[in-house]
N, C-alpha and C. Protein backbone atom coordinates (compact mmCIF):
# COMPACT_ATOMS: atom_id res chain seq x y z
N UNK A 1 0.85 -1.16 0.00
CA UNK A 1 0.00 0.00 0.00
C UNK A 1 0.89 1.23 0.00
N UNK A 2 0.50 1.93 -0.80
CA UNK A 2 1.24 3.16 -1.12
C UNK A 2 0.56 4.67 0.21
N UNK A 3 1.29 5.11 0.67
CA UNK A 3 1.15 6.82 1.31
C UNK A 3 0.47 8.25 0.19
N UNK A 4 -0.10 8.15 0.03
CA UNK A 4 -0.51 9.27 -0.27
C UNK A 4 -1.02 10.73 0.80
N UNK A 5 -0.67 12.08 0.51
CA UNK A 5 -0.70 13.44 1.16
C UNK A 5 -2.13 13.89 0.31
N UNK A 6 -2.89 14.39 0.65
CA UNK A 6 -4.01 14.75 -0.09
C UNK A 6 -4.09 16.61 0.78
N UNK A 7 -4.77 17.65 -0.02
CA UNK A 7 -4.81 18.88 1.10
C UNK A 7 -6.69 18.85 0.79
N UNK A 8 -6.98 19.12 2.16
CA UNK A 8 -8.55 19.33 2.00
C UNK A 8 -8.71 20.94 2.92
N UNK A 9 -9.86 21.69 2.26
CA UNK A 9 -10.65 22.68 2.90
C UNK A 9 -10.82 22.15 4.47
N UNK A 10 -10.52 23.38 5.34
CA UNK A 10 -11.39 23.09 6.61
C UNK A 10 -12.51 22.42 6.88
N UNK A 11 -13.96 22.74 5.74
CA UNK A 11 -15.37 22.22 5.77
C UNK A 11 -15.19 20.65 5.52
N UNK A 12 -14.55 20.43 4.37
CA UNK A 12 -14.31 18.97 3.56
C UNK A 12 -13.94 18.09 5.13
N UNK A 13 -12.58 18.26 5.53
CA UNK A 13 -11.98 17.63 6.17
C UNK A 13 -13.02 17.15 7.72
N UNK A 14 -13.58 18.35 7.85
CA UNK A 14 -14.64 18.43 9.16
C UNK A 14 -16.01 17.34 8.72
N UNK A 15 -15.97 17.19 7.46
CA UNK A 15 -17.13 16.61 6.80
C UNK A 15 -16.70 14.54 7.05
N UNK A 16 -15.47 14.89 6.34
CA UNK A 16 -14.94 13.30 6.27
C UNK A 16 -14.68 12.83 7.86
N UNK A 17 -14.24 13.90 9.04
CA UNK A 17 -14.10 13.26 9.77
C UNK A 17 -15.42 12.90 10.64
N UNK A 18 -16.61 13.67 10.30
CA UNK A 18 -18.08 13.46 10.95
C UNK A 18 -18.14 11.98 10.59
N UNK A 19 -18.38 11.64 9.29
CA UNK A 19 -18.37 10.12 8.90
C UNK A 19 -17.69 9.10 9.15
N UNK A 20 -16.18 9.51 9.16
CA UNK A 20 -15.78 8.56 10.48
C UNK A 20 -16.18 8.50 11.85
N UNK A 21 -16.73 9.39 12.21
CA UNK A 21 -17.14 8.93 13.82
C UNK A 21 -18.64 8.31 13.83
N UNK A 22 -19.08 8.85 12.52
CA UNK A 22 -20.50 8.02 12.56
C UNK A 22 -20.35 6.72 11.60
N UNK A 23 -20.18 6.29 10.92
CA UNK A 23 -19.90 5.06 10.58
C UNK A 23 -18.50 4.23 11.30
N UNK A 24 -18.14 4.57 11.98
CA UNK A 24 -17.11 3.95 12.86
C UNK A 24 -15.96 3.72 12.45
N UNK A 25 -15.57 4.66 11.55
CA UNK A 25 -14.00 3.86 10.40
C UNK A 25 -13.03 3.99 11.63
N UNK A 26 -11.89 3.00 11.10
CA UNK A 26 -10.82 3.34 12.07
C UNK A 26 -9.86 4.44 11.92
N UNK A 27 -9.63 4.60 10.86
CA UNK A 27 -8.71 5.98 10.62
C UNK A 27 -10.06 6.90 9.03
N UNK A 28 -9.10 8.05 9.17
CA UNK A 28 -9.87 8.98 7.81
C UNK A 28 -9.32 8.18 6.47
N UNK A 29 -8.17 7.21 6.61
CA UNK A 29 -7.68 6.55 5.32
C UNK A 29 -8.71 5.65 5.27
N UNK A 30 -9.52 5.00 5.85
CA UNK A 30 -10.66 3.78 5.76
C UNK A 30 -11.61 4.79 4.84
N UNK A 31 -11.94 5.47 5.64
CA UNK A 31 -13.07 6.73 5.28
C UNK A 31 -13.10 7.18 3.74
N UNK A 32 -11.85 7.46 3.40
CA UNK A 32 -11.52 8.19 1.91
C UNK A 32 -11.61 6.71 0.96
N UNK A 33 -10.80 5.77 1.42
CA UNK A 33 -10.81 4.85 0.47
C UNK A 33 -11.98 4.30 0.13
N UNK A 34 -12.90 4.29 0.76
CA UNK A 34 -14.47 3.69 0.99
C UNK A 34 -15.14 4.66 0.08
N UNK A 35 -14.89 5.62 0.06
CA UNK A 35 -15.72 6.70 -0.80
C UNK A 35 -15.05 6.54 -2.13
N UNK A 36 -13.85 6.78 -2.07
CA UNK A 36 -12.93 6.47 -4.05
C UNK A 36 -13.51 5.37 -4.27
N UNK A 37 -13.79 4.03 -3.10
CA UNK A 37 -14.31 2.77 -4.12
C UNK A 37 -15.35 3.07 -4.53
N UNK A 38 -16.70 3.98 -3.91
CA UNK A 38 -17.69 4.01 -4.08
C UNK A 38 -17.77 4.96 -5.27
N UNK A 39 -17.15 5.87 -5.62
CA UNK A 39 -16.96 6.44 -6.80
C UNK A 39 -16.63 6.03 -7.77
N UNK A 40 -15.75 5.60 -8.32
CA UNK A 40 -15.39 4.52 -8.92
C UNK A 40 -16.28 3.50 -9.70
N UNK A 41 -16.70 2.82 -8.45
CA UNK A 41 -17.84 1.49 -8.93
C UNK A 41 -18.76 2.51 -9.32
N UNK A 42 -19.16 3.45 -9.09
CA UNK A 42 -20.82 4.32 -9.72
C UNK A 42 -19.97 4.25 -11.17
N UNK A 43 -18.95 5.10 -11.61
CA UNK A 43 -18.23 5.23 -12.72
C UNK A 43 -18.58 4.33 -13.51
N UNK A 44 -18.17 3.31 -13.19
CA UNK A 44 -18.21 2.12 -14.41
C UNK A 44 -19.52 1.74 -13.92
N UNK A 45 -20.34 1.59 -12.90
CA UNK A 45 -21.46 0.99 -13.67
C UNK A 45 -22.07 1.93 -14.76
N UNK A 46 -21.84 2.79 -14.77
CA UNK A 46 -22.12 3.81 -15.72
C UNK A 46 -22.08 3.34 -16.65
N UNK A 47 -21.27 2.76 -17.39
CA UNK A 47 -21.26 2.10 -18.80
C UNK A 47 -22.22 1.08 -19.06
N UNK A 48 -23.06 1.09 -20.34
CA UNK A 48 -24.43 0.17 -20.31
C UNK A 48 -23.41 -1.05 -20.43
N UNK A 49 -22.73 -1.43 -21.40
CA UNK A 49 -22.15 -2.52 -21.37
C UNK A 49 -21.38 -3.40 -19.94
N UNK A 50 -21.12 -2.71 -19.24
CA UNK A 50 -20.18 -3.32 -18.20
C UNK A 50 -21.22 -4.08 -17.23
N UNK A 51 -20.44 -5.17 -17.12
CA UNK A 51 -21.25 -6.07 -16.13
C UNK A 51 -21.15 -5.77 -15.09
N UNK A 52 -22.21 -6.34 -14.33
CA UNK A 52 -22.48 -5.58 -12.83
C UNK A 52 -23.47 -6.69 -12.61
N UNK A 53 -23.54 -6.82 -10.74
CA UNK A 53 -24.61 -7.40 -10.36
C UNK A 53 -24.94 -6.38 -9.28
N UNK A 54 -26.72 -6.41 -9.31
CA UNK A 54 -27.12 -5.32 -8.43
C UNK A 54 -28.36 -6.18 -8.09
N UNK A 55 -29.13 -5.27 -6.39
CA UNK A 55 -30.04 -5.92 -5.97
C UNK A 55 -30.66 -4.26 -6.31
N UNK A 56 -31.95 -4.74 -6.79
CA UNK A 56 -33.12 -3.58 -6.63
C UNK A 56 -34.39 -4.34 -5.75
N UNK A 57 -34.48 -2.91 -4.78
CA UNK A 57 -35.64 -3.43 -3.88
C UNK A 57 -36.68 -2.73 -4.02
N UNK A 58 -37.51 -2.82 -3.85
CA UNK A 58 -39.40 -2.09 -4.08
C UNK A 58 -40.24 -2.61 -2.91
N UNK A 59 -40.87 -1.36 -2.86
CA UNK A 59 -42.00 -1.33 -1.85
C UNK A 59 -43.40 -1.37 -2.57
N UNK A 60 -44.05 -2.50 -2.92
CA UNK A 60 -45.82 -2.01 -3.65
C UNK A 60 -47.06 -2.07 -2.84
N UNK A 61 -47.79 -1.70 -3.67
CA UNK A 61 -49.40 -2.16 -2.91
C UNK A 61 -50.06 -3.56 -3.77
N UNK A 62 -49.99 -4.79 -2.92
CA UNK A 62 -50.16 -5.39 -3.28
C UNK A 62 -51.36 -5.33 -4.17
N UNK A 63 -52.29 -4.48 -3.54
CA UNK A 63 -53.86 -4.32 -3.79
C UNK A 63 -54.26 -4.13 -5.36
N UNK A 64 -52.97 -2.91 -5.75
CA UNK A 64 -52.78 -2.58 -7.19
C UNK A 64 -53.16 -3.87 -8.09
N UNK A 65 -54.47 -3.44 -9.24
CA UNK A 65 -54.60 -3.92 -10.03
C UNK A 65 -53.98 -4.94 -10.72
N UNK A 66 -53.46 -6.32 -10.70
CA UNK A 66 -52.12 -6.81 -11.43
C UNK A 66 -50.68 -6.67 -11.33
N UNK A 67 -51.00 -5.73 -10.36
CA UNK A 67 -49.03 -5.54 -10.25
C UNK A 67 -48.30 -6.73 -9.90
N UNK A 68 -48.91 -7.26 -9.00
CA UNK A 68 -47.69 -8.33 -8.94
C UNK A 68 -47.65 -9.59 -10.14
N UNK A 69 -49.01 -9.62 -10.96
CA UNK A 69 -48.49 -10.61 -11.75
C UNK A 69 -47.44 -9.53 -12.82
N UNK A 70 -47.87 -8.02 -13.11
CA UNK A 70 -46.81 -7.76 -14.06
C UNK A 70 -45.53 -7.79 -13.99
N UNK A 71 -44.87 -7.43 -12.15
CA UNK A 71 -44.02 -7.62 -11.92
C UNK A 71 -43.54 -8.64 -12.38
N UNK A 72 -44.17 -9.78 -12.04
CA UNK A 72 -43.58 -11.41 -11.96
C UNK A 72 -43.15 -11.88 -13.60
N UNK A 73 -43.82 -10.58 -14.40
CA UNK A 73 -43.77 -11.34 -15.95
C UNK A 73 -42.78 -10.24 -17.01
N UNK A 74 -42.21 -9.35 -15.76
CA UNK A 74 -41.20 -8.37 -15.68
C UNK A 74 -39.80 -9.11 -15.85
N UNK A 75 -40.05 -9.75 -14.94
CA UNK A 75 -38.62 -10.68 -14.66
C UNK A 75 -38.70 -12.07 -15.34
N UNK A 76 -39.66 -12.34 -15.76
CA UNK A 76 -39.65 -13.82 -16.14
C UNK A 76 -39.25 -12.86 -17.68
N UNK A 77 -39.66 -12.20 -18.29
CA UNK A 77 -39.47 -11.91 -20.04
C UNK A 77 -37.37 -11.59 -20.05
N UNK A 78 -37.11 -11.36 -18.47
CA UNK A 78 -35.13 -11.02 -18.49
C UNK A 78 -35.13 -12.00 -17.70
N UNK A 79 -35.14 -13.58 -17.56
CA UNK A 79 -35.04 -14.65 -17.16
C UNK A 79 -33.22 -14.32 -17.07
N UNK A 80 -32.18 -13.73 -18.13
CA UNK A 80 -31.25 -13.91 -18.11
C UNK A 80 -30.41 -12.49 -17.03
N UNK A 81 -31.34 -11.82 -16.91
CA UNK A 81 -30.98 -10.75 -15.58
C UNK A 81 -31.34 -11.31 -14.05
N UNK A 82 -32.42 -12.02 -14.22
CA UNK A 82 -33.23 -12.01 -13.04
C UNK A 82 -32.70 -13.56 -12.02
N UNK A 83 -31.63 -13.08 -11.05
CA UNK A 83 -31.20 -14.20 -10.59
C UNK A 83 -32.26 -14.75 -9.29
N UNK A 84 -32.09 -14.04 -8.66
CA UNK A 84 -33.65 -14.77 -7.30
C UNK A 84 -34.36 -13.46 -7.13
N UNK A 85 -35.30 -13.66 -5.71
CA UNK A 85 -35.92 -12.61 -5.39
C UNK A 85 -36.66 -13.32 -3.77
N UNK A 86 -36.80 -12.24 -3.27
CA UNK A 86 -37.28 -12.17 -1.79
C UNK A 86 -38.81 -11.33 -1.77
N UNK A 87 -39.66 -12.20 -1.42
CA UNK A 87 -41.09 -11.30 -1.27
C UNK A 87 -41.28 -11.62 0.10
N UNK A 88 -41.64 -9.96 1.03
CA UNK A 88 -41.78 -9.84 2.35
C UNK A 88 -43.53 -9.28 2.45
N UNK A 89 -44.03 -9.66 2.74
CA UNK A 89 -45.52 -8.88 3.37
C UNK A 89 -44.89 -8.29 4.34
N UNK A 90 -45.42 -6.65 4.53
CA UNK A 90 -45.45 -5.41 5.49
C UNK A 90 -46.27 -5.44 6.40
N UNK A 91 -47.31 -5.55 5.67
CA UNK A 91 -48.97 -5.39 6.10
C UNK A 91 -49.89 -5.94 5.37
N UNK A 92 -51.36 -5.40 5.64
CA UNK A 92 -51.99 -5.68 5.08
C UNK A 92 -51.96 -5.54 3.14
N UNK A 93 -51.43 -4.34 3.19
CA UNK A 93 -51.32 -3.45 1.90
C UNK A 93 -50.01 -3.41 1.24
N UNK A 94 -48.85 -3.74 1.43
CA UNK A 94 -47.57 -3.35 1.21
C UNK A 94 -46.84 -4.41 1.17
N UNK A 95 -46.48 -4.46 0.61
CA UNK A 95 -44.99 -5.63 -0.03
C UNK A 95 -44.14 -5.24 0.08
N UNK A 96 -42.66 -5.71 0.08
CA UNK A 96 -41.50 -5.45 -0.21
C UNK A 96 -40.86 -6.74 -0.59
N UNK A 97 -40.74 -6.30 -2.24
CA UNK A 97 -39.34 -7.31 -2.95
C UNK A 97 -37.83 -6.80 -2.99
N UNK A 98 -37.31 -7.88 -2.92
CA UNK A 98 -35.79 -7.50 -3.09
C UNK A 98 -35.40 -8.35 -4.40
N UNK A 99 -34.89 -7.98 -5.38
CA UNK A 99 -34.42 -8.64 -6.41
C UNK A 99 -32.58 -8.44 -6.77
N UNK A 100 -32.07 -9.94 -7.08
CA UNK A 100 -30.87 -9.66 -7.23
C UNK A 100 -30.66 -10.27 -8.76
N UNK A 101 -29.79 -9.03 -9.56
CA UNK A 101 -30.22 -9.27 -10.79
C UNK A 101 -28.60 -9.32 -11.35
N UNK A 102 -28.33 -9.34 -12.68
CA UNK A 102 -26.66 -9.80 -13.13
C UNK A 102 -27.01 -9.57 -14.48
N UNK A 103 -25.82 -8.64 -15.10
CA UNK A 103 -25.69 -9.03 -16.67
C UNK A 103 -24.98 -7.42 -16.96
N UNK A 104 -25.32 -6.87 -17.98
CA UNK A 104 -24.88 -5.80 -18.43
C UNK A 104 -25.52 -4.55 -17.47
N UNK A 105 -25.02 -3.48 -17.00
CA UNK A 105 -25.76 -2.68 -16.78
C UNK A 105 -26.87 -2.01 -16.73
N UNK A 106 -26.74 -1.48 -18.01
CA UNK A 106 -27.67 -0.76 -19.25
C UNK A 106 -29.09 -1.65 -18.95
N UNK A 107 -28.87 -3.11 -18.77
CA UNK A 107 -30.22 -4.09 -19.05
C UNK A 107 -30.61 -3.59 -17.61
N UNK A 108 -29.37 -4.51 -16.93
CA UNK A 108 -30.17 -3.92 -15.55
C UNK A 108 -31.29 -3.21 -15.05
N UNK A 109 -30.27 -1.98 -15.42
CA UNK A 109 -31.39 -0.58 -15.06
C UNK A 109 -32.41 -0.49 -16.02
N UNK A 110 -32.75 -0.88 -16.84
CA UNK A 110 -34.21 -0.56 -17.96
C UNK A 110 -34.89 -1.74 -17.20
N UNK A 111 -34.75 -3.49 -17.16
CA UNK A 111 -35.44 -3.59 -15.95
C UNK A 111 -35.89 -3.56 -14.83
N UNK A 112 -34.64 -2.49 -13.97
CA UNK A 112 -35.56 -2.05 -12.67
C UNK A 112 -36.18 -0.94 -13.12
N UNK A 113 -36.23 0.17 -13.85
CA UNK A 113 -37.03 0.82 -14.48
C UNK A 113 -38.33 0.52 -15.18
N UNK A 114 -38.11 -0.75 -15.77
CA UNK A 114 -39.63 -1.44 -15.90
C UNK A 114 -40.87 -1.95 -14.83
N UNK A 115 -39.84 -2.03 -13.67
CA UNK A 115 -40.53 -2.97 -12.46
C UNK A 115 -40.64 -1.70 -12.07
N UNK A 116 -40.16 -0.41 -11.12
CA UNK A 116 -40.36 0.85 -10.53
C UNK A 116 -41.21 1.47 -11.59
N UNK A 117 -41.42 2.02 -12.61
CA UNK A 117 -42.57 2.38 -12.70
C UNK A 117 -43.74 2.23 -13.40
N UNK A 118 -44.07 0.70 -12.83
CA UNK A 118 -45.09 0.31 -12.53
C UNK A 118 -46.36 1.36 -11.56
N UNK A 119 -47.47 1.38 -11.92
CA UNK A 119 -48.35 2.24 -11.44
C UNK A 119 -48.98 1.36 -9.93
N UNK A 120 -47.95 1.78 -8.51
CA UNK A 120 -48.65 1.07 -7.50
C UNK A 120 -47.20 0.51 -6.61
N UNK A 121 -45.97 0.70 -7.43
CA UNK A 121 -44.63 0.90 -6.82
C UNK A 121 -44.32 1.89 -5.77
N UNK A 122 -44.25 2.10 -4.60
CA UNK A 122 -44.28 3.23 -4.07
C UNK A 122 -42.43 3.55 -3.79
N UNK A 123 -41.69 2.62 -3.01
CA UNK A 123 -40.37 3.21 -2.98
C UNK A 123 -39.55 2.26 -4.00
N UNK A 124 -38.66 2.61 -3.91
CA UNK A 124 -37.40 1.61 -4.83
C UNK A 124 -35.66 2.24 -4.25
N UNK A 125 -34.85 1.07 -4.55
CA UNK A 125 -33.45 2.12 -4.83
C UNK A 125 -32.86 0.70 -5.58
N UNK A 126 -31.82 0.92 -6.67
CA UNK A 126 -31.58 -0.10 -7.17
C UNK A 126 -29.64 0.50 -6.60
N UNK A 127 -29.19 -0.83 -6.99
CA UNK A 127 -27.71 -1.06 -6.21
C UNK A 127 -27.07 -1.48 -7.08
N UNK A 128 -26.09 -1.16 -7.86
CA UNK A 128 -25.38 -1.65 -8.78
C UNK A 128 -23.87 -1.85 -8.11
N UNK A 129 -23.29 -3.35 -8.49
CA UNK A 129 -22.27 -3.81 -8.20
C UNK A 129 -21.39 -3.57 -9.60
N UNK A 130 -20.12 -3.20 -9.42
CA UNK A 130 -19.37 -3.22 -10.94
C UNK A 130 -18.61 -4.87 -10.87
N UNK A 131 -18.36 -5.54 -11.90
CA UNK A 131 -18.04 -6.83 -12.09
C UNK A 131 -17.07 -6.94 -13.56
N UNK A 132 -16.21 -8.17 -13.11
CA UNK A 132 -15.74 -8.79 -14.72
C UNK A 132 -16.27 -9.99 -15.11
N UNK A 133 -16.54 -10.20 -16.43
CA UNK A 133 -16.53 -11.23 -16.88
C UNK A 133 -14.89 -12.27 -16.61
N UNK A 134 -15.07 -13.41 -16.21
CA UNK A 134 -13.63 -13.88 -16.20
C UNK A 134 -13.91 -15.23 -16.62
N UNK A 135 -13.05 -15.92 -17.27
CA UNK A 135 -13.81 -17.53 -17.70
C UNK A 135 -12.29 -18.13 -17.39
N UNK A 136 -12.31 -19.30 -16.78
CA UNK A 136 -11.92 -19.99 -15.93
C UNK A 136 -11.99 -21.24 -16.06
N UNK A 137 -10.85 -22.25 -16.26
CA UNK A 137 -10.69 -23.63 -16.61
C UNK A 137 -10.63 -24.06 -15.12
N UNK A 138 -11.41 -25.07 -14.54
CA UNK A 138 -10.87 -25.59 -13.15
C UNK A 138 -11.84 -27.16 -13.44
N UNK A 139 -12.05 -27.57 -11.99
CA UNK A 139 -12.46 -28.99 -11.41
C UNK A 139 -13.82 -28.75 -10.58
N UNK A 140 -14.48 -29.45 -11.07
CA UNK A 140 -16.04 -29.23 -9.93
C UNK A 140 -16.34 -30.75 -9.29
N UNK A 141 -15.04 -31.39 -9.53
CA UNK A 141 -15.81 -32.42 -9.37
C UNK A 141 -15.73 -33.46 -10.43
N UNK A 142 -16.47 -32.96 -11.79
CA UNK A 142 -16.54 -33.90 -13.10
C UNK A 142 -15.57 -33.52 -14.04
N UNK A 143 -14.74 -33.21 -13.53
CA UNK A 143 -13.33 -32.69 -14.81
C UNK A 143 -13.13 -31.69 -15.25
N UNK A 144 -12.12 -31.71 -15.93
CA UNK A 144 -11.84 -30.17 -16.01
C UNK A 144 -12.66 -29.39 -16.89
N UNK A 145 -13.05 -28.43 -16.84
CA UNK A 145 -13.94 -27.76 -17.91
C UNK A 145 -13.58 -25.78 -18.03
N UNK A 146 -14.33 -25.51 -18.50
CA UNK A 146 -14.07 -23.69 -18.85
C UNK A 146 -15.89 -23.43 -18.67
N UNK A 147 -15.21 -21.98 -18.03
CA UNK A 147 -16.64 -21.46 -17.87
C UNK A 147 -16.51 -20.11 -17.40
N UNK A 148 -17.69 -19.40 -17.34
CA UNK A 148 -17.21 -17.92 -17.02
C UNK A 148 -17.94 -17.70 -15.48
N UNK A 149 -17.11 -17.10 -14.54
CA UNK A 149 -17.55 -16.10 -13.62
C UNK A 149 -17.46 -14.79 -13.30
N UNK A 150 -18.60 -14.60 -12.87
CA UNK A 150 -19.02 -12.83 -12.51
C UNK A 150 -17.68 -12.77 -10.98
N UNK A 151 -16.74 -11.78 -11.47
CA UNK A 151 -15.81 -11.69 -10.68
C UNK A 151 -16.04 -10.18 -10.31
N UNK A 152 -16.14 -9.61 -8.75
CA UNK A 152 -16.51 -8.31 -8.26
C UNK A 152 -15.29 -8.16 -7.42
């Protein structure tokens, strides 16, 4: 690990060190590096092409007209985005799914954009992970073979 000197404003520096005392970092170097990664990964998921795995979560009314079968036929039509999903009852009225999805970006987000606005979606935030494609000769067991993994 390399030393780096960085100069920050009075406000900046007063800012980064609030967040270390509220998220608990151990030094302001935890603090900064946590934010460059987090910059960074937004960066490239930025690119429609770049792979990424992200969870998007939603809050609906179940009550809504069809929503949940459209949802359900949301994700079944990107069978190749749509890796699992978590359905929570709130209440009487309210759902919350969590979906964890994989592939190109760009797809990503046009299907959580398909599922969020849906008429009867009330919250959402989608989470994008940046990733490589990596393909990989190894042993599972039945011999050697090649195959690709989502490497983050």
């Amino acid at each position: 690990m390399e030393r780096v000197t960085i100069t920050l404003e009075d406000d900046l520096l007063a800012a980064v060190d609030a967040r270390v005392a509220a998220r608990g970092y151990a030094s302001r170097s935890e603090a900064v590096r946590d934010l460059l990664r987090q910059a960074l990964a937004r960066e490239a998921a930025a690119k429609a092409e770049a792979p990424c795995i992200a969870t998007l979560s939603y809050v609906y009314d179940h009550n809504a007209r069809h929503l949940a079968q459209r949802i359900t036929e949301a994700q079944h039509a990107r069978h190749d985005l749509a890796v699992a999903s978590m359905h929570v009852h709130l209440d009487h009225d309210a759902c919350l799914e969590v979906a964890v999805l994989r592939g190109p970006a760009g797809a990503v987000r046009a299907l959580a954009d398909s599922i969020t606005a849906q008429r009867g979606v009330r919250h959402f935030a989608l989470n994008l992970v940046p990733a490589e494609l990596v393909e990989e000769q190894h042993d599972h067991g039945s011999g050697q073979h090649r195959h690709t993994h989502l490497r983050v």
